[in-house]
PDB file of N, CA and C in Angstrom:
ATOM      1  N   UNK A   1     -28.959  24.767  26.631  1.00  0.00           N
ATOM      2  CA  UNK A   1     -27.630  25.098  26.158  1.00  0.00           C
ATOM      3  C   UNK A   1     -26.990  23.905  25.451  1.00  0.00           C
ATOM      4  N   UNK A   2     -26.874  22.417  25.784  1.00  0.00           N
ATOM      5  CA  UNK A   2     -26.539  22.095  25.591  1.00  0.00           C
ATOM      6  C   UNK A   2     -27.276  21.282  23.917  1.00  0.00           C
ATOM      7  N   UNK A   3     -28.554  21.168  23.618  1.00  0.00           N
ATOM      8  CA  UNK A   3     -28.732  20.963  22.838  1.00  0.00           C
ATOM      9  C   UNK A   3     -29.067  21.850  21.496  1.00  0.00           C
ATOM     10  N   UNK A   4     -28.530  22.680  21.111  1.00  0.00           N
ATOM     11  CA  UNK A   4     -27.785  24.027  20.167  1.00  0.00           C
ATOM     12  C   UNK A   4     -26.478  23.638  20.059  1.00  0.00           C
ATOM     13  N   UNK A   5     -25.638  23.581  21.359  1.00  0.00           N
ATOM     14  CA  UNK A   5     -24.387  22.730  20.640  1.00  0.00           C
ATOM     15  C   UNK A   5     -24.254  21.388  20.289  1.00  0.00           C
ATOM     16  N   UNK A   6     -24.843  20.863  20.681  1.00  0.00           N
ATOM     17  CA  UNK A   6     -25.014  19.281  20.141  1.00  0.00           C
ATOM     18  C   UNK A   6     -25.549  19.719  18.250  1.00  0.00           C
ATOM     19  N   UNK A   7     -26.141  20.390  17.935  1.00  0.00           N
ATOM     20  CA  UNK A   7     -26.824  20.603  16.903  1.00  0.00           C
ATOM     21  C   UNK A   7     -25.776  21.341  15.883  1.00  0.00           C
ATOM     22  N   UNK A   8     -24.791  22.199  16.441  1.00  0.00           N
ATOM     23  CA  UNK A   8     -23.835  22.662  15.911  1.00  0.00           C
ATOM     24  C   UNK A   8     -22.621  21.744  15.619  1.00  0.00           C
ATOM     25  N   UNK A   9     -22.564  20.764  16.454  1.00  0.00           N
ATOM     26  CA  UNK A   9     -21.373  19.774  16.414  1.00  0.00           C
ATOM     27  C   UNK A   9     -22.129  18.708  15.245  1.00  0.00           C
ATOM     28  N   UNK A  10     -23.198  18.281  15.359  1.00  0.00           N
ATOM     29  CA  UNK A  10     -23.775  17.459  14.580  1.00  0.00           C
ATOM     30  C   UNK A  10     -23.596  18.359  12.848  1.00  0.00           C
ATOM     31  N   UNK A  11     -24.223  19.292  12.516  1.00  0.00           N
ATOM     32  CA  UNK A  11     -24.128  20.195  11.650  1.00  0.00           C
ATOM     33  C   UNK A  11     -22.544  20.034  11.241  1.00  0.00           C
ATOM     34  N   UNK A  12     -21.331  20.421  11.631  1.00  0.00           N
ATOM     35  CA  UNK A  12     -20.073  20.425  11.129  1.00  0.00           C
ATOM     36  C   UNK A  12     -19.621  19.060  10.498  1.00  0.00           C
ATOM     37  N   UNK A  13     -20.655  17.849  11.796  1.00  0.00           N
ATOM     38  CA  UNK A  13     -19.608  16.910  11.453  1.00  0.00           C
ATOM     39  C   UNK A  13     -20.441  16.297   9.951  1.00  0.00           C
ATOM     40  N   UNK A  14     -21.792  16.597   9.681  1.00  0.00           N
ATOM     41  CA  UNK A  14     -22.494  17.086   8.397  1.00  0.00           C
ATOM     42  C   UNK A  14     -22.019  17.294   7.246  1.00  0.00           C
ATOM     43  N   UNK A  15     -21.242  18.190   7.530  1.00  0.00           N
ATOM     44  CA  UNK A  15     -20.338  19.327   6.534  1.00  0.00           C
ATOM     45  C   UNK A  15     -19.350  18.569   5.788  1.00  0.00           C
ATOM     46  N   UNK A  16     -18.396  18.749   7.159  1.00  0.00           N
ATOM     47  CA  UNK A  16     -17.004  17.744   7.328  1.00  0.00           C
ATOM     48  C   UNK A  16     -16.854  16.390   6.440  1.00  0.00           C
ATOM     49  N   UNK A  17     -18.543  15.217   6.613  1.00  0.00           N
ATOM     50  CA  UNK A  17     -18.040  14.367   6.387  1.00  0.00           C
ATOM     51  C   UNK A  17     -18.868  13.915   4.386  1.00  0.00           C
ATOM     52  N   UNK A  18     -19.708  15.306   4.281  1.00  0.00           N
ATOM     53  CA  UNK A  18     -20.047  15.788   3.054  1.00  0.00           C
ATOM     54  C   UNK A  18     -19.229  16.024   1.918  1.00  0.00           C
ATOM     55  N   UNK A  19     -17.934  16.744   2.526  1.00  0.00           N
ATOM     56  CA  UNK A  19     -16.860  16.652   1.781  1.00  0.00           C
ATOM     57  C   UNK A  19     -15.981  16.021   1.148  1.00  0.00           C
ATOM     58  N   UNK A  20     -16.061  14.806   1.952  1.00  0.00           N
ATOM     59  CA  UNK A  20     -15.269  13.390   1.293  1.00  0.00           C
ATOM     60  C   UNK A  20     -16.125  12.917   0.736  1.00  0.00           C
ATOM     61  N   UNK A  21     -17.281  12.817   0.538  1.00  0.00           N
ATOM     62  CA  UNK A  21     -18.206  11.949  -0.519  1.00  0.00           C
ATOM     63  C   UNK A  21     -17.867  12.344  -1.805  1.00  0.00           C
ATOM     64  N   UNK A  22     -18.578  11.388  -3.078  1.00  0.00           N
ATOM     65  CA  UNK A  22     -18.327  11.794  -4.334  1.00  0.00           C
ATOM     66  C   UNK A  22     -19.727  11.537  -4.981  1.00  0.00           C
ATOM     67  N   UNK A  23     -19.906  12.637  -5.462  1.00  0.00           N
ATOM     68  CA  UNK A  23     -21.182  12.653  -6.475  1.00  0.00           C
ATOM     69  C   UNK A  23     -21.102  11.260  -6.982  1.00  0.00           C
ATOM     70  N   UNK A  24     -22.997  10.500  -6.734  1.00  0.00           N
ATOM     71  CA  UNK A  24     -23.203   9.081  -6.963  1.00  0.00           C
ATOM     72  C   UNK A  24     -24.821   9.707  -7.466  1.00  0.00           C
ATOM     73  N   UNK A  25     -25.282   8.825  -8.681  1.00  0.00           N
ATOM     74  CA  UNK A  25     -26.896   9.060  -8.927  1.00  0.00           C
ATOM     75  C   UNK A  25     -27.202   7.737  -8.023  1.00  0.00           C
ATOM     76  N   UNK A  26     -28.612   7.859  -8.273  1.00  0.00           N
ATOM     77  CA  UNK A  26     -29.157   6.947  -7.318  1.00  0.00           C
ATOM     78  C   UNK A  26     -29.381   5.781  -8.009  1.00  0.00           C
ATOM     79  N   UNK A  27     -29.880   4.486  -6.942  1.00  0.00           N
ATOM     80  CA  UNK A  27     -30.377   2.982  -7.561  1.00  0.00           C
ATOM     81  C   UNK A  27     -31.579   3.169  -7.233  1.00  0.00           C
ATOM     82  N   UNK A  28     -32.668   3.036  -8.561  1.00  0.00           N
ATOM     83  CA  UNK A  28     -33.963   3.045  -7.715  1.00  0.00           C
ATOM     84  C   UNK A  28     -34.737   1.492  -7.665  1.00  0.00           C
ATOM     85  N   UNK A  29     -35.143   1.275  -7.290  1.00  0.00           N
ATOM     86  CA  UNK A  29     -35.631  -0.171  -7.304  1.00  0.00           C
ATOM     87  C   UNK A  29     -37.770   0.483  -6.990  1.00  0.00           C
ATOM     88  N   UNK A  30     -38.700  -0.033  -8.279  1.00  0.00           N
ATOM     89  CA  UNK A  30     -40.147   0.197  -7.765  1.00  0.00           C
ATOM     90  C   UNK A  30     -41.101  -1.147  -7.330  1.00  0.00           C
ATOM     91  N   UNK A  31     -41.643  -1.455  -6.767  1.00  0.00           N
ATOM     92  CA  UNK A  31     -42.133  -2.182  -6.020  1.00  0.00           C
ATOM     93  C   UNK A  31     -43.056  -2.287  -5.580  1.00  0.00           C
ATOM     94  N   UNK A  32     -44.639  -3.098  -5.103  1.00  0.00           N
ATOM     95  CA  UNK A  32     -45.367  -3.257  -4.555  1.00  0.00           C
ATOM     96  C   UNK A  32     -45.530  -3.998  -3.713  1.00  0.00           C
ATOM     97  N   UNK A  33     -46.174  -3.750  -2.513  1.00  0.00           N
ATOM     98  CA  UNK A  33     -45.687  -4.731  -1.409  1.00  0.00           C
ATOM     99  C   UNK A  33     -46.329  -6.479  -1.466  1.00  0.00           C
ATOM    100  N   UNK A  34     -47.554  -6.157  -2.095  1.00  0.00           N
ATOM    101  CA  UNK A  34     -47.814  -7.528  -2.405  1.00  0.00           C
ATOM    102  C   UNK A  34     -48.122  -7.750  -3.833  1.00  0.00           C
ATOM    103  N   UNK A  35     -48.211  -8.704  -4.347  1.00  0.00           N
ATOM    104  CA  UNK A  35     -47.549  -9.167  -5.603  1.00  0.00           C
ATOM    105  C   UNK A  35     -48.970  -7.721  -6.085  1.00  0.00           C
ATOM    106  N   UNK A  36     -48.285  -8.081  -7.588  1.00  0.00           N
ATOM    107  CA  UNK A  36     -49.071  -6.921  -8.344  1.00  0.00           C
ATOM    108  C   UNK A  36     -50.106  -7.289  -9.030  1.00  0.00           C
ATOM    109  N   UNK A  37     -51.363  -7.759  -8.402  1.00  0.00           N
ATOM    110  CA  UNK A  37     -52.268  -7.603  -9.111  1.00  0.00           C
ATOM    111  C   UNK A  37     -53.779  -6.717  -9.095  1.00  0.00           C
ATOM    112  N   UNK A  38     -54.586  -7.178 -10.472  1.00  0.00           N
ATOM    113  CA  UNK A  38     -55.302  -5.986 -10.890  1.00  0.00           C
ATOM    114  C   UNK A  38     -56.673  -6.051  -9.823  1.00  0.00           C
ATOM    115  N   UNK A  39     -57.021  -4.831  -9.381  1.00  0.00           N
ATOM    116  CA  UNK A  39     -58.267  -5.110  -8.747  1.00  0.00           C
ATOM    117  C   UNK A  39     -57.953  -5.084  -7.389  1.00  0.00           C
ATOM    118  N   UNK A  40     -57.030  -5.119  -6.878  1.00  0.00           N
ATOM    119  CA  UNK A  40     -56.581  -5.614  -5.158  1.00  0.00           C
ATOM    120  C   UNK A  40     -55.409  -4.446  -4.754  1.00  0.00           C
ATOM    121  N   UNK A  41     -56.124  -4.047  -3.803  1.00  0.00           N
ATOM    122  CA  UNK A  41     -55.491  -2.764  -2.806  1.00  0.00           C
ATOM    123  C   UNK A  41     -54.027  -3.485  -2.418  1.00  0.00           C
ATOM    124  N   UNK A  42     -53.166  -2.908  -2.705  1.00  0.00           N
ATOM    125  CA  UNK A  42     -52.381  -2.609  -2.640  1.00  0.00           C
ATOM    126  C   UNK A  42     -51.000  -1.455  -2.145  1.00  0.00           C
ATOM    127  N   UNK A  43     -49.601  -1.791  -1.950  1.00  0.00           N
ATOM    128  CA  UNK A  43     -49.006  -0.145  -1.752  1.00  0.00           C
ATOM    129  C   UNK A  43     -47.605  -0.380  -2.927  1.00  0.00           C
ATOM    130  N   UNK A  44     -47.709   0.931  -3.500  1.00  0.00           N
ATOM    131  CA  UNK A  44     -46.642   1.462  -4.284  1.00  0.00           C
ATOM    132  C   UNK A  44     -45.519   1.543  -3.939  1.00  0.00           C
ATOM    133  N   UNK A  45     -44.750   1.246  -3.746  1.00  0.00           N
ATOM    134  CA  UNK A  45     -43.159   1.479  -3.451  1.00  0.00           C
ATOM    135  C   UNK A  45     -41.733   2.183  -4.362  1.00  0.00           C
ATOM    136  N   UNK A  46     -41.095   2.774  -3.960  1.00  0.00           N
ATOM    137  CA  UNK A  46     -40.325   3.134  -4.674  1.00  0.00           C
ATOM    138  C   UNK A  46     -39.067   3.866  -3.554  1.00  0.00           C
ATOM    139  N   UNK A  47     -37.949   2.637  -3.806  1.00  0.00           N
ATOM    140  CA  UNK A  47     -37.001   2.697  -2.746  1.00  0.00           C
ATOM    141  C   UNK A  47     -35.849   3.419  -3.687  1.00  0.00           C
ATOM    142  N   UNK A  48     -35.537   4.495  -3.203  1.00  0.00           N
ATOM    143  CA  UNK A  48     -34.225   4.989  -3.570  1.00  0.00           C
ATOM    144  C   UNK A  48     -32.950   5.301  -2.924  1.00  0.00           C
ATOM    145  N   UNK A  49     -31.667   5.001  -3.147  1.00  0.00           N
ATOM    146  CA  UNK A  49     -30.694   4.752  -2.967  1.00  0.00           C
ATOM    147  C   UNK A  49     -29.082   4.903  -3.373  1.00  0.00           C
ATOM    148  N   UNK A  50     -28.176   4.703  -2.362  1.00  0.00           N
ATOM    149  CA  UNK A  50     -26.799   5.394  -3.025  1.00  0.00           C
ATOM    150  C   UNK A  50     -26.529   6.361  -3.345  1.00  0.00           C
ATOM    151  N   UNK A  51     -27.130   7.112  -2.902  1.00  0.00           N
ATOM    152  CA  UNK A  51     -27.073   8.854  -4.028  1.00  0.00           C
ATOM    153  C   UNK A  51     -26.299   9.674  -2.788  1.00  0.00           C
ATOM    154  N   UNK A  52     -25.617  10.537  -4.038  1.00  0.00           N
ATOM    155  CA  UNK A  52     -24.589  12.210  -3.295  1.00  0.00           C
ATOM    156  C   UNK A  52     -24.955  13.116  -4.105  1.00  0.00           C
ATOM    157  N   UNK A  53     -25.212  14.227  -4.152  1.00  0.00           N
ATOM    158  CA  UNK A  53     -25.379  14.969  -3.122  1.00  0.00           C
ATOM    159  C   UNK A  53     -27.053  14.355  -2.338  1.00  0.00           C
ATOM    160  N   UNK A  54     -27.229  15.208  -1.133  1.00  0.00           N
ATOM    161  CA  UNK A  54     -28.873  14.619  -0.733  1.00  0.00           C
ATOM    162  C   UNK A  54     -30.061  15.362  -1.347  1.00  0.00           C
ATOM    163  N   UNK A  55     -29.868  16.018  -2.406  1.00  0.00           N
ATOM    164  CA  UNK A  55     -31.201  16.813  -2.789  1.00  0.00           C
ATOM    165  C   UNK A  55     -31.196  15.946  -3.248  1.00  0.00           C
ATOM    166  N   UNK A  56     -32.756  15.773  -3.628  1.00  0.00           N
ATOM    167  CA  UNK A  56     -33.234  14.670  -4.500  1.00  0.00           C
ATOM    168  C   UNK A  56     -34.758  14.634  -4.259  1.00  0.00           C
ATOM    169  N   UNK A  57     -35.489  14.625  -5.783  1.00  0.00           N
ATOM    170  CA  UNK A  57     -36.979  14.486  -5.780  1.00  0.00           C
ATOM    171  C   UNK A  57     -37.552  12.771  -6.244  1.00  0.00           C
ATOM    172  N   UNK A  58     -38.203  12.792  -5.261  1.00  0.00           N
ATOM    173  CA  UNK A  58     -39.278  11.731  -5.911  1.00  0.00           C
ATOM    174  C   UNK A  58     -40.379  11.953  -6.275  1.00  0.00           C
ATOM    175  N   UNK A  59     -41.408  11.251  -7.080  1.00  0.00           N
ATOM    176  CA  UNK A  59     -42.527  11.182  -7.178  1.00  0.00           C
ATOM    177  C   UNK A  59     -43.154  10.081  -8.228  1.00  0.00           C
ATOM    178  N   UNK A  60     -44.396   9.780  -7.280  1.00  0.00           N
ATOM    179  CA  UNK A  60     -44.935   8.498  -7.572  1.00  0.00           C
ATOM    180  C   UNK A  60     -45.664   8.713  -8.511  1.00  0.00           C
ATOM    181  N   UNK A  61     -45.988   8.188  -9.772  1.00  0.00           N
ATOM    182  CA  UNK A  61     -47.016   8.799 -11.109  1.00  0.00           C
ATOM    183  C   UNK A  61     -47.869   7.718 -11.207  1.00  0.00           C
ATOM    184  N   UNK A  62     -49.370   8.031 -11.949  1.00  0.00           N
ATOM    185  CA  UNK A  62     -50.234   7.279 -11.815  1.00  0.00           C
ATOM    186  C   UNK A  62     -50.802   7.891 -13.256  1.00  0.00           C
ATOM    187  N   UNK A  63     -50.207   6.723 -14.457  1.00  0.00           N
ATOM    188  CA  UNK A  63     -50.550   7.923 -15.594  1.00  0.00           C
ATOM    189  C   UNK A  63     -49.953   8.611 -16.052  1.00  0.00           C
ATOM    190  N   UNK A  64     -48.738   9.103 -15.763  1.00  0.00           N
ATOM    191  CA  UNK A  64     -47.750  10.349 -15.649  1.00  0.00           C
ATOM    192  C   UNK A  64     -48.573  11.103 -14.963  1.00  0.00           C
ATOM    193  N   UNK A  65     -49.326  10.926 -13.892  1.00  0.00           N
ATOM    194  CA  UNK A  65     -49.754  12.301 -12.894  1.00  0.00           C
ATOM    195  C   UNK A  65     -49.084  11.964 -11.656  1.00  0.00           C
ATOM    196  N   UNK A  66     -49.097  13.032 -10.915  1.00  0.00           N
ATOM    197  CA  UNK A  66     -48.342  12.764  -9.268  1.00  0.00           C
ATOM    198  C   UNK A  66     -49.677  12.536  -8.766  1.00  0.00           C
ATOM    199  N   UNK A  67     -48.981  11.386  -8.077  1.00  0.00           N
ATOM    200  CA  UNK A  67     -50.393  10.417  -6.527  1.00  0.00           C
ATOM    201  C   UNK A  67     -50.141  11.305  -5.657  1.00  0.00           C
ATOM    202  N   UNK A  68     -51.085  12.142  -5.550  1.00  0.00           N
ATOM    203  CA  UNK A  68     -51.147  13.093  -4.294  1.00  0.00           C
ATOM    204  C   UNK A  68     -51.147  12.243  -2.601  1.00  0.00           C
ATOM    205  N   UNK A  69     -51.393  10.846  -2.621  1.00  0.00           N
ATOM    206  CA  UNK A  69     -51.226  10.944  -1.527  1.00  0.00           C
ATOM    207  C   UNK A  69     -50.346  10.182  -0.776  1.00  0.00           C
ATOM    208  N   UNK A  70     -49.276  10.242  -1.314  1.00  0.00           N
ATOM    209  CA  UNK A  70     -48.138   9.581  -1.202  1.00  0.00           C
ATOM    210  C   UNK A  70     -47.411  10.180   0.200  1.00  0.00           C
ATOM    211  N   UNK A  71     -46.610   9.092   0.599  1.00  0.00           N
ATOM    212  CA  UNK A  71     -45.694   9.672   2.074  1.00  0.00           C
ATOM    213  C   UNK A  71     -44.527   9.066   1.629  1.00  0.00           C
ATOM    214  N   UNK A  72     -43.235  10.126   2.864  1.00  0.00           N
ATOM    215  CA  UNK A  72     -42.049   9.795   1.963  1.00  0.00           C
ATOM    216  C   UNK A  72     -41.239   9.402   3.226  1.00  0.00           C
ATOM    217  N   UNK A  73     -39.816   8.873   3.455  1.00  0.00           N
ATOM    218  CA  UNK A  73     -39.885   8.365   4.856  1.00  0.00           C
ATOM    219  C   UNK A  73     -38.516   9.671   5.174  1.00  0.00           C
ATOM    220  N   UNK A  74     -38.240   9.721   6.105  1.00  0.00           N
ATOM    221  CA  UNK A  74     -37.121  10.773   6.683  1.00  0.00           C
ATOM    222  C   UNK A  74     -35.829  10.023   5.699  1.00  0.00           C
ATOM    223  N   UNK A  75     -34.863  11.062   5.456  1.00  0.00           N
ATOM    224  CA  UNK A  75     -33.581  11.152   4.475  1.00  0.00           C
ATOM    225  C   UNK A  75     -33.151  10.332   5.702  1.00  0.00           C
ATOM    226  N   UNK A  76     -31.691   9.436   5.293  1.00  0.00           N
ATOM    227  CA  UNK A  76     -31.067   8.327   5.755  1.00  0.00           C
ATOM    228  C   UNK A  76     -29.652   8.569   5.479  1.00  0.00           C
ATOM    229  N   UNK A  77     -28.983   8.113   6.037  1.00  0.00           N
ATOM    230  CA  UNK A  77     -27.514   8.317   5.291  1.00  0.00           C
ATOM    231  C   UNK A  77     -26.822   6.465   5.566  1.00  0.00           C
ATOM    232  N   UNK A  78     -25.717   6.576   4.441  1.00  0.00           N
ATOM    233  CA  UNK A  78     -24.710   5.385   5.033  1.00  0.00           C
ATOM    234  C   UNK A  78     -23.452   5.680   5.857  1.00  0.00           C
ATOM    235  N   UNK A  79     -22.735   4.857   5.898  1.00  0.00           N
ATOM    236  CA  UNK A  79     -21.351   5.506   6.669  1.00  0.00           C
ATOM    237  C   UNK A  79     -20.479   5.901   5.369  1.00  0.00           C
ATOM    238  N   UNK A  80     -20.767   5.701   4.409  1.00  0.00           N
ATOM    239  CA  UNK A  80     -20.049   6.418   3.198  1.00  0.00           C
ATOM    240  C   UNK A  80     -20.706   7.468   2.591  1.00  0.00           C
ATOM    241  N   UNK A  81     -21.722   8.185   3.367  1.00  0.00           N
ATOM    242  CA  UNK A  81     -22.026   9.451   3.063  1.00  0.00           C
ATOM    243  C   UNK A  81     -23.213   9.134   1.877  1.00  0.00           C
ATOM    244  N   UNK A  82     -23.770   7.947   1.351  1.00  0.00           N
ATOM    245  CA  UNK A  82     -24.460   7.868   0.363  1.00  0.00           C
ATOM    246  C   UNK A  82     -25.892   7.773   1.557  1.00  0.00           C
ATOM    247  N   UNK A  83     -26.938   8.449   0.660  1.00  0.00           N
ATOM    248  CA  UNK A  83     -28.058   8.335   1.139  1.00  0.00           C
ATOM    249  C   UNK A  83     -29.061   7.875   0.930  1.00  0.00           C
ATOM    250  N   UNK A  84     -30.460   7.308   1.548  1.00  0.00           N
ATOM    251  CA  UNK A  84     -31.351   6.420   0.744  1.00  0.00           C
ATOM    252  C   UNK A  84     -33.137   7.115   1.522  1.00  0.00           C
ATOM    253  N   UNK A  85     -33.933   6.731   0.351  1.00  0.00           N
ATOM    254  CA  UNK A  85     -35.665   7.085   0.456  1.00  0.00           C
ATOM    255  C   UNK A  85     -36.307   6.094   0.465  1.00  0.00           C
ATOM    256  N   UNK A  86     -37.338   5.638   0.653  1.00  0.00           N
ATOM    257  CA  UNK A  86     -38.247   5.433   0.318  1.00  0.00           C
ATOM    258  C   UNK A  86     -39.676   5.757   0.210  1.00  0.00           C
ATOM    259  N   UNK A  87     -40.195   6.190  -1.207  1.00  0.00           N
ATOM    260  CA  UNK A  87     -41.569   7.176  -0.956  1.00  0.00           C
ATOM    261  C   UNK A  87     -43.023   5.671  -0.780  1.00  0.00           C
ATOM    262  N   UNK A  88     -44.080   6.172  -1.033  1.00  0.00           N
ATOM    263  CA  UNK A  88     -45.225   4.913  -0.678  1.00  0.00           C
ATOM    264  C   UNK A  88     -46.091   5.419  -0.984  1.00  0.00           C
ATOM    265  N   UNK A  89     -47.044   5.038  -1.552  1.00  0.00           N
ATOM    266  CA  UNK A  89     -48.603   5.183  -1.721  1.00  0.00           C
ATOM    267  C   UNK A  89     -49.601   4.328  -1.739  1.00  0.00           C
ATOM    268  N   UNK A  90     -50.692   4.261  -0.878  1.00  0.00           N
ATOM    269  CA  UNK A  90     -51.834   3.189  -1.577  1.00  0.00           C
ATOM    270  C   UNK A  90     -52.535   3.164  -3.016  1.00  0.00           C
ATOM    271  N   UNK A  91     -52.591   2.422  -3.296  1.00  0.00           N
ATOM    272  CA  UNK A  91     -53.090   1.879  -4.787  1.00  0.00           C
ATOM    273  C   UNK A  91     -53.625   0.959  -5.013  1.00  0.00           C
ATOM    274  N   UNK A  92     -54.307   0.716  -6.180  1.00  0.00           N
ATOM    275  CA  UNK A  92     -55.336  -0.292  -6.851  1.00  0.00           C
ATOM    276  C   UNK A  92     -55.209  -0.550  -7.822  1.00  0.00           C
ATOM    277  N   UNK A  93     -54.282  -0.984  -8.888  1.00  0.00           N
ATOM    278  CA  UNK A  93     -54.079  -1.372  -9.937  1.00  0.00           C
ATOM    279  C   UNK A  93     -55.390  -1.881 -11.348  1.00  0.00           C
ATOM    280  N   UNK A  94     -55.644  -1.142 -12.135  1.00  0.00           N
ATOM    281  CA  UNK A  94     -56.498  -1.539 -13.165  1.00  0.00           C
ATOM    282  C   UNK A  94     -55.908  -1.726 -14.418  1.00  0.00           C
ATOM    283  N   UNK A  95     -56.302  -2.917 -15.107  1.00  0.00           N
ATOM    284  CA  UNK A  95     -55.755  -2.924 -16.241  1.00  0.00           C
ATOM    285  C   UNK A  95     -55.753  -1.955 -17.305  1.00  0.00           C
ATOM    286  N   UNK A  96     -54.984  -1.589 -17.936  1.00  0.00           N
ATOM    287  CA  UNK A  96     -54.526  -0.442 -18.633  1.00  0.00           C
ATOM    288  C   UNK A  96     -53.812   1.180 -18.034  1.00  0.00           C
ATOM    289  N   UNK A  97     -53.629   0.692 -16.733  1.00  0.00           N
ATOM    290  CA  UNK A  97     -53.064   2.028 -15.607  1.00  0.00           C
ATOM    291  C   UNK A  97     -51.952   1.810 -15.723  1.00  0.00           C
ATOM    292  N   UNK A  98     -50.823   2.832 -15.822  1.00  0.00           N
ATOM    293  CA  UNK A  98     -49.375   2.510 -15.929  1.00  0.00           C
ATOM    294  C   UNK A  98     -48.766   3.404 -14.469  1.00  0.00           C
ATOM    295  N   UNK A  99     -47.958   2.693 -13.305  1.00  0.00           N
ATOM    296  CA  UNK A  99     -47.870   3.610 -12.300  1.00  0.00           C
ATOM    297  C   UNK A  99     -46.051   3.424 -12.486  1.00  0.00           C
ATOM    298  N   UNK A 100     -45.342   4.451 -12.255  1.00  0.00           N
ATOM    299  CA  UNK A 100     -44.323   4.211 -12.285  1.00  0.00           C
ATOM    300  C   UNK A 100     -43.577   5.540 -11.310  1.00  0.00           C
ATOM    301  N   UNK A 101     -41.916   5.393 -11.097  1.00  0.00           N
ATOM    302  CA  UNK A 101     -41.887   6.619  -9.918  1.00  0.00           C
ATOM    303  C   UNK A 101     -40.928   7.011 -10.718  1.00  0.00           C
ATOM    304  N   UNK A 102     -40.708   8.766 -10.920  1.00  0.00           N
ATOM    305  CA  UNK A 102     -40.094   9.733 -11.228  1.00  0.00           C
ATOM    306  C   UNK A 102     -39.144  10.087 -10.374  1.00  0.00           C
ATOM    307  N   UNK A 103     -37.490  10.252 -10.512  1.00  0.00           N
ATOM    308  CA  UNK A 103     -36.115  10.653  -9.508  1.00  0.00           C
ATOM    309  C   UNK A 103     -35.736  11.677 -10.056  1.00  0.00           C
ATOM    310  N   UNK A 104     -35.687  12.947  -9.355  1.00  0.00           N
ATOM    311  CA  UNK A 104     -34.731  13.432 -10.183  1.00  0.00           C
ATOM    312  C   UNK A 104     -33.273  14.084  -8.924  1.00  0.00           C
ATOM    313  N   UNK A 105     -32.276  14.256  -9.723  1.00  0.00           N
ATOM    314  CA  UNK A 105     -31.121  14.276  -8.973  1.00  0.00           C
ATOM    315  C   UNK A 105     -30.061  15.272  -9.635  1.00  0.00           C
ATOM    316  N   UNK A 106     -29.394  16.184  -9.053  1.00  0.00           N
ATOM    317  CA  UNK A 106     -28.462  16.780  -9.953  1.00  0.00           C
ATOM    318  C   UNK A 106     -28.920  17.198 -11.147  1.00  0.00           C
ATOM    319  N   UNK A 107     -29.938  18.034 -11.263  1.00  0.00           N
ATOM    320  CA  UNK A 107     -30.455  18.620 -12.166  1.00  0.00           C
ATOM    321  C   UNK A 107     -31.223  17.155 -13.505  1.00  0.00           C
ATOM    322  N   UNK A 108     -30.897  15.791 -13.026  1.00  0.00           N
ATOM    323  CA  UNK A 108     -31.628  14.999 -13.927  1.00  0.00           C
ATOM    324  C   UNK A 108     -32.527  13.906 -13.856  1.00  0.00           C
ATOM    325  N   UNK A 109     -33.387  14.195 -14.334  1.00  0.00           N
ATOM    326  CA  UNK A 109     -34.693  13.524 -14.209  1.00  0.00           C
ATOM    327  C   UNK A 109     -35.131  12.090 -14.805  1.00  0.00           C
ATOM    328  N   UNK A 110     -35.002  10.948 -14.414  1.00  0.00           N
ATOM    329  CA  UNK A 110     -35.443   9.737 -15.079  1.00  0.00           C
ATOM    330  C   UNK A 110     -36.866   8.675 -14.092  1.00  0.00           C
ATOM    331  N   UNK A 111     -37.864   7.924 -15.353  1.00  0.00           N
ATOM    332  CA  UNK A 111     -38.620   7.530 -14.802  1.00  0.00           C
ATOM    333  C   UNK A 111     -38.429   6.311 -14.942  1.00  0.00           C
ATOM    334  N   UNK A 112     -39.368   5.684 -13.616  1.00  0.00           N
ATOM    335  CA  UNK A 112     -39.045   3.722 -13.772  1.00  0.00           C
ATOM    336  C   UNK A 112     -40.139   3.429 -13.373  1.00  0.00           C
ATOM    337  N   UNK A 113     -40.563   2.436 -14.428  1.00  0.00           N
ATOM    338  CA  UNK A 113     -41.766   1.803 -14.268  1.00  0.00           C
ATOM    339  C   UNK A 113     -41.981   0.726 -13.254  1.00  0.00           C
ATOM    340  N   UNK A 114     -43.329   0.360 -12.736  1.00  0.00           N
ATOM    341  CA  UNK A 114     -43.406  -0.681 -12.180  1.00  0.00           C
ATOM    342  C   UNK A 114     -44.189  -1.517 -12.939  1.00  0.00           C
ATOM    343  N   UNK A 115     -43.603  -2.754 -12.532  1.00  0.00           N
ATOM    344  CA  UNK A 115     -44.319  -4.411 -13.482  1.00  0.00           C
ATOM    345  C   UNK A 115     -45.334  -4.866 -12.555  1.00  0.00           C
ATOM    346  N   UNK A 116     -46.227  -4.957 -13.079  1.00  0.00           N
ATOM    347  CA  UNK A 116     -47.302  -5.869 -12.162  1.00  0.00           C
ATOM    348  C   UNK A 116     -46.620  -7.125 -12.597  1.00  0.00           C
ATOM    349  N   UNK A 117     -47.091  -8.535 -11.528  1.00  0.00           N
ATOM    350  CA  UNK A 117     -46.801  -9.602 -11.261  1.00  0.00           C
ATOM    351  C   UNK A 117     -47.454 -10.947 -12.492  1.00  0.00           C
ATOM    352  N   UNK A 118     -47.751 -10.059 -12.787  1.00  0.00           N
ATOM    353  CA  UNK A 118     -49.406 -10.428 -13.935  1.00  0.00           C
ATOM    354  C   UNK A 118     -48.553 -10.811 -15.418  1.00  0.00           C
TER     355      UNK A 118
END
């Protein structure tokens, strides 16, 4: 019993505190965890951030294709209602591969490349 209302109180205060936010696009920042070079296993990063409403797509491209085997971490919130991701993939960088991560938000879609270190 009691955890349905806990879930209902959580849910309103959801709602409630959804309402005072103001539509924000996101900051994306892309990244690899260790420096970027060619030939050496590596992970993809792509931290996203600040954003209202919480729909929001990511995806990691390899090529302009989606890295199928990417993981994404549970939605986050701030105390100002803005919310943040971060998706991940393993990777191997070869020269002439372009990997970069795709956001889209509020119906709009922009891509950001990542720089190898190189």
């Amino acid at each position: 019993m009691k955890a349905p209302l806990c879930a209902v109180v959580v849910g309103l205060l959801c709602l409630a505190g959804s309402s005072f936010a103001k539509d924000a696009p996101p900051k994306v920042q892309v990244y690899s965890h260790g420096p970027g070079e060619f030939k050496k296993v590596n992970t993809l990063l792509c931290h996203v951030s600040g954003f209202h409403p919480p729909e929001i797509t990511i995806e990691l491209l390899k090529n302009g294709k989606e890295m199928h085997d990417s993981k994404q971490t549970d939605l986050s919130f701030e105390e100002n209602w803005q919310y943040h991701l971060t998706k991940h993939a393993p990777f191997t960088p070869n020269q002439g591969e372009h990997f970069s991560c795709k956001v889209t938000h509020m119906g709009k879609s922009k891509t950001y490349n990542w720089e190898p270190d190189m």
